[in-house]
Protein backbone atom coordinates (compact mmCIF):
# COMPACT_ATOMS: atom_id res chain seq x y z
CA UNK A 1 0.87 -20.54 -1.53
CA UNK A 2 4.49 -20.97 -3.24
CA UNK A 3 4.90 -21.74 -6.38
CA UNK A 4 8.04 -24.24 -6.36
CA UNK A 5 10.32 -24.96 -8.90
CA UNK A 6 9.56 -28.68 -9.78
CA UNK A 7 5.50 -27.08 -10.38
CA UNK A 8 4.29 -27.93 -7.25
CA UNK A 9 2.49 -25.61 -4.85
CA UNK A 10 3.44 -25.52 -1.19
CA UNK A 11 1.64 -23.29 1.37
CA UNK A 12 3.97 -20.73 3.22
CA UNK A 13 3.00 -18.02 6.08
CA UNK A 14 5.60 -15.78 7.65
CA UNK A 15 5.04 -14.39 11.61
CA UNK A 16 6.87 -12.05 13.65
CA UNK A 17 8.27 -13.28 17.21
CA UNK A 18 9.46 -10.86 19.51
CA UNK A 19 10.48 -10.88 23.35
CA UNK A 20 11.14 -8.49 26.34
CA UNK A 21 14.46 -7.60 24.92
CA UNK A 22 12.70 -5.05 22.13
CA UNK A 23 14.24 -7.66 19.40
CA UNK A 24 11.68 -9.25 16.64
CA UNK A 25 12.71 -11.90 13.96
CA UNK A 26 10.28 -13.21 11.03
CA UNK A 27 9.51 -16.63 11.10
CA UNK A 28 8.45 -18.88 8.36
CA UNK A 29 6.20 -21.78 8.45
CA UNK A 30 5.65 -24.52 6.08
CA UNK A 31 2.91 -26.90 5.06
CA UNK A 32 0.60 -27.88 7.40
CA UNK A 33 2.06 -25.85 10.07
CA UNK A 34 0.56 -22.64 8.66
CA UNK A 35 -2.91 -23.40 9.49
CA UNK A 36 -1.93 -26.01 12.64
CA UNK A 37 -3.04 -23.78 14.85
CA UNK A 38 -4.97 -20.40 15.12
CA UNK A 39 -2.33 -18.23 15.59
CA UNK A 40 -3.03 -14.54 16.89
CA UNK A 41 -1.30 -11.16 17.75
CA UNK A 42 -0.01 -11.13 21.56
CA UNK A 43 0.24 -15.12 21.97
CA UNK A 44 3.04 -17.00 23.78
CA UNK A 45 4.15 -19.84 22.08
CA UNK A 46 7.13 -21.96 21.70
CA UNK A 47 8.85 -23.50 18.54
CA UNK A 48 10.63 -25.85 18.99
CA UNK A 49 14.11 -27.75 16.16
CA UNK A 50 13.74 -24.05 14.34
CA UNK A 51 16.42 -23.36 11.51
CA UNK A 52 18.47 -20.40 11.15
CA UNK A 53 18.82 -18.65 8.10
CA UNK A 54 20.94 -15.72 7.18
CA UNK A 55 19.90 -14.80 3.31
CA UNK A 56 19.22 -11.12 3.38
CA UNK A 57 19.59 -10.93 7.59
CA UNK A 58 18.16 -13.29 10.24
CA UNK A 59 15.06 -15.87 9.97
CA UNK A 60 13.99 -18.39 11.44
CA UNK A 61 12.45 -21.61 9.63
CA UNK A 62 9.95 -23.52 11.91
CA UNK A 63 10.09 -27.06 12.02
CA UNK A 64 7.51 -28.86 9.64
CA UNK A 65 6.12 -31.33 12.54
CA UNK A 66 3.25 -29.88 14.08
CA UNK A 67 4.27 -30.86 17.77
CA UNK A 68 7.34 -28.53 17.79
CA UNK A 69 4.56 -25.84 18.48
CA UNK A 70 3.45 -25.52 21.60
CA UNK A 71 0.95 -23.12 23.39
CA UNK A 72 0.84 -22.16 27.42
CA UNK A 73 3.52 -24.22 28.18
CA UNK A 74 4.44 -24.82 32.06
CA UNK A 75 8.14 -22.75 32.37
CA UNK A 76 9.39 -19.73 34.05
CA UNK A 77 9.86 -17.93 30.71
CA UNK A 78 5.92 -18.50 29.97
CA UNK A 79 5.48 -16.51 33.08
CA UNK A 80 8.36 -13.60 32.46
CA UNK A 81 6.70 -12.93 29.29
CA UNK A 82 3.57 -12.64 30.25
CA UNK A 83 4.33 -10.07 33.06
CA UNK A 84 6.23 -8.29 30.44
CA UNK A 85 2.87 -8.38 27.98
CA UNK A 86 0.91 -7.07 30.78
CA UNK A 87 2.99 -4.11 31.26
CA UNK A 88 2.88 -2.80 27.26
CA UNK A 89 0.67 -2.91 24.16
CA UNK A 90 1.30 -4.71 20.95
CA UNK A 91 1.29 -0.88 18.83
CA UNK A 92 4.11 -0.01 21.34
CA UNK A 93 6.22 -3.69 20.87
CA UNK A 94 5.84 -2.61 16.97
CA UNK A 95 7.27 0.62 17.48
CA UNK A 96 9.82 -0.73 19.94
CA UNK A 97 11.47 -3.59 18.63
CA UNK A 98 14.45 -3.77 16.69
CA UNK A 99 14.29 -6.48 13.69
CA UNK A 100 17.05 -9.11 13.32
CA UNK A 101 16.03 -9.60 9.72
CA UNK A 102 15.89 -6.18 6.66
CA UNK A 103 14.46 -3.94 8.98
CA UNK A 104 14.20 -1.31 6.58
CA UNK A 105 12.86 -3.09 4.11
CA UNK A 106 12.91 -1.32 0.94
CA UNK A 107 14.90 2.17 2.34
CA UNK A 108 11.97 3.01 5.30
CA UNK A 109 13.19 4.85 8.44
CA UNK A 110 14.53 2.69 11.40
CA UNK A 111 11.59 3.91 12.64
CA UNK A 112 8.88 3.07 10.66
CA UNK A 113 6.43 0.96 12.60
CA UNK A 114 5.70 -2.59 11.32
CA UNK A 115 2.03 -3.84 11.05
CA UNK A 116 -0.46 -6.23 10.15
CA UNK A 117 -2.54 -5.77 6.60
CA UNK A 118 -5.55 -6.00 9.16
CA UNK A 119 -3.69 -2.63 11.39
CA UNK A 120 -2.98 -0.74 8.51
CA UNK A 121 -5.98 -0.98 6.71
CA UNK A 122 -7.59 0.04 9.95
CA UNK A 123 -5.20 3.07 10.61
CA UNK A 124 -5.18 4.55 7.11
CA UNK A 125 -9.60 4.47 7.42
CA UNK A 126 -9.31 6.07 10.58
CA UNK A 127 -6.37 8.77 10.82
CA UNK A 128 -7.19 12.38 9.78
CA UNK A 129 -3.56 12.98 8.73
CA UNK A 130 -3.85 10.03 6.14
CA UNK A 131 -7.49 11.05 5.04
CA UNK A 132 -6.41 14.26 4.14
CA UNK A 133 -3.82 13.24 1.81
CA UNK A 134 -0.71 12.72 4.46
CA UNK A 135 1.76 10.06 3.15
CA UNK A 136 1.93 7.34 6.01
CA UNK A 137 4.93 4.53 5.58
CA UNK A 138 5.11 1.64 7.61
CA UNK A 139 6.46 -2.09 6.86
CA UNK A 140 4.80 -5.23 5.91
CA UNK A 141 6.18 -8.68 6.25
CA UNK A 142 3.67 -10.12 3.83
CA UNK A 143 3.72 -12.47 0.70
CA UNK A 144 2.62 -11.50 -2.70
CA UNK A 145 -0.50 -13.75 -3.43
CA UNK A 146 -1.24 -12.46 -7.06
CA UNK A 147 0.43 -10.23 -9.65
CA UNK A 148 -2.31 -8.89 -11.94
CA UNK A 149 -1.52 -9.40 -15.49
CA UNK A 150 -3.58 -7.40 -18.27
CA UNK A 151 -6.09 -9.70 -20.15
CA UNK A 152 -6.44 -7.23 -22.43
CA UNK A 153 -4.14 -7.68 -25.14
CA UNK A 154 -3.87 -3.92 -25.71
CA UNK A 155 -2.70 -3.03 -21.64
CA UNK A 156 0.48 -3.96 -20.52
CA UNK A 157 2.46 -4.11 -17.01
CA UNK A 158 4.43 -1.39 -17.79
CA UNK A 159 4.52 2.07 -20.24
CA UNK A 160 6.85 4.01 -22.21
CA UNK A 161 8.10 6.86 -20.11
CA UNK A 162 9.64 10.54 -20.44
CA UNK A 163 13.52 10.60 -19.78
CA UNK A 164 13.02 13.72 -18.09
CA UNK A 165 9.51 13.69 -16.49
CA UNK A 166 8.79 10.08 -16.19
CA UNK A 167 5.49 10.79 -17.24
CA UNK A 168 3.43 8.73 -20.31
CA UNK A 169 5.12 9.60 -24.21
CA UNK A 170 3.46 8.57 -27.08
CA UNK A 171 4.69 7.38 -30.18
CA UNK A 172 4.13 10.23 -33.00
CA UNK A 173 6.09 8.18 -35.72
CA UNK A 174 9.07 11.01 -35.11
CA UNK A 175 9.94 9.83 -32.15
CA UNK A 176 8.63 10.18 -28.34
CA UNK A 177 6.16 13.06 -27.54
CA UNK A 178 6.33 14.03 -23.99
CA UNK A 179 2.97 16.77 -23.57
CA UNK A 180 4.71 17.56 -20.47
CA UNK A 181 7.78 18.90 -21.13
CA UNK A 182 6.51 19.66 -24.75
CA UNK A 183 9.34 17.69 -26.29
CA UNK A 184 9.88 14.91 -28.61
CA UNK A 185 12.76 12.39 -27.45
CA UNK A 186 14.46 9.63 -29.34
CA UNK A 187 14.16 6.98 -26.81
CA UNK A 188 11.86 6.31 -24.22
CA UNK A 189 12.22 4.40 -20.88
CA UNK A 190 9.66 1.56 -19.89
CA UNK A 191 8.13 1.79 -16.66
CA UNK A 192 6.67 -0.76 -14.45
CA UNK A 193 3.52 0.14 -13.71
CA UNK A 194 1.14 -2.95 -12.10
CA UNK A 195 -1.37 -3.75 -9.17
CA UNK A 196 -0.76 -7.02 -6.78
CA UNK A 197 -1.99 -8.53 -3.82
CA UNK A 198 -0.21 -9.68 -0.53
CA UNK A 199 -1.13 -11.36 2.31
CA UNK A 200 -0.11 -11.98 5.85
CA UNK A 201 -1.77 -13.42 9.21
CA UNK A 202 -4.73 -10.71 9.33
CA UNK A 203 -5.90 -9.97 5.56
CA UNK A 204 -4.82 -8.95 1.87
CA UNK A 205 -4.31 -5.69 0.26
CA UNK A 206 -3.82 -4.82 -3.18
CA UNK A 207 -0.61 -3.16 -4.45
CA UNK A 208 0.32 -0.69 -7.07
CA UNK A 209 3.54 -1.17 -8.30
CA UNK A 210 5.63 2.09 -10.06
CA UNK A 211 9.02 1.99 -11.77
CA UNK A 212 12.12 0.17 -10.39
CA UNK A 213 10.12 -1.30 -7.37
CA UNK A 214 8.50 -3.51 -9.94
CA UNK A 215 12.55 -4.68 -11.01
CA UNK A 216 12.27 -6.64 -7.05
CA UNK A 217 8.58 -7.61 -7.17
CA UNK A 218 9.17 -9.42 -11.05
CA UNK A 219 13.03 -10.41 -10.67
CA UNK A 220 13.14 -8.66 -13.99
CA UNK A 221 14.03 -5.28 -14.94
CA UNK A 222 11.46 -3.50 -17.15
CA UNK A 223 13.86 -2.45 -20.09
CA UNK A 224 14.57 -6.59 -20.38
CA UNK A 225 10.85 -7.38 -20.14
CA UNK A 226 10.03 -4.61 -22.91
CA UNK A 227 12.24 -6.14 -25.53
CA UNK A 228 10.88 -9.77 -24.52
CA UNK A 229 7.41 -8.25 -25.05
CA UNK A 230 8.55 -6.81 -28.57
CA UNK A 231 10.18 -10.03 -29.61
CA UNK A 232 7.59 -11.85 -28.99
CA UNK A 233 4.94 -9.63 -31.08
């Protein structure tokens, strides 16, 4: 659900088309178009009066009438595709394709595979590699669902970091007191750190959010939202 900017709500899902040609773009439906149909990995569908839009690469916006979305439809490119389906798997289109939209999304490696909430959860229960304490990086094209805010008046979303370290200071009324370089600073830096969920086709998954990623999450950079935090104290 999106929160628009007249305070009304209006329900949003984002897919991921792809064809024989090893290209993939993210689509975006709207309204009652997200939960029209059951849509599923590996389907052949068509949409139909889609818009193009080219903020931050290529997307597609499907069309908001139901019709324009049509299943098993009678034409020769119903039947190339599905000779083409029959011939791969959908973990090998993922690590295939080539994204017409951010691909890296965020600085990952061309790459990095894109998957489902549902696939990674899976994979990261399941590979030894990962169990063991392996880092694993792969994209999402999810929404964020929640941002959890502290009800407890004491927490915040972010903390007062070490120049140096980036580790916790605390205030010892001289100044900053970083235990782990064993030094006392004059300013501190304040540091996102935050949990929040996204969403996508398959499941959710819950976030945590560290330093400047939290500047893209929020819109806000922490430094700003610090001294609207001590303003308003």
């Amino acid at each position: 659900m999106l929160n628009m900017k007249d305070g009304s709500q209006r329900e949003k899902r984002t897919l991921t088309i792809g064809d024989e040609g090893n290209v993939s773009i993210g689509l975006t439906l709207w309204g009652n178009t997200c939960e029209a149909h059951d849509y599923q990995m590996g389907q052949i569908c068509a949409f139909k009066s889609c818009r193009v839009s080219e903020y931050q690469g290529k997307s597609l916006n499907a069309s908001s009438d139901t019709c324009d979305i049509l299943f098993n439809v009678k034409h020769p490119r119903f039947l190339d595709l599905q000779k083409y389906q029959k011939g791969t798997t959908a973990s090998k289109m993922k690590q295939e394709m080539r994204s017409l939209g951010t691909g890296d999304m965020g600085g990952a490696p061309s790459n990095t595979p894109t998957l489902l909430i549902e696939e990674l959860t899976k994979f990261c229960s399941e590979d030894s590699e990962v169990l063991s304490g392996k880092p694993f990086y792969a994209n999402l094209h999810c929404d964020i669902a929640w941002i959890f805010t502290p009800q407890d008046p004491t927490r915040n979303m972010f903390y007062l970091a070490c120049p140096t370290c980036k580790k916790k200071v605390t205030d010892d009324g001289q100044g900053y007191r970083c235990e782990n370089c064993n030094k006392v600073y004059e300013d501190a830096v304040p540091t996102y750190n935050f949990s929040y969920k996204v969403s996508d086709c398959s499941g959710t998954m819950t976030l945590q959010c560290l330093g400047e990623a939290g500047d893209k999450v929020l819109g806000i950079d922490c430094k700003t939202l610090y001294n609207i935090h001590q303003e308003l104290e």
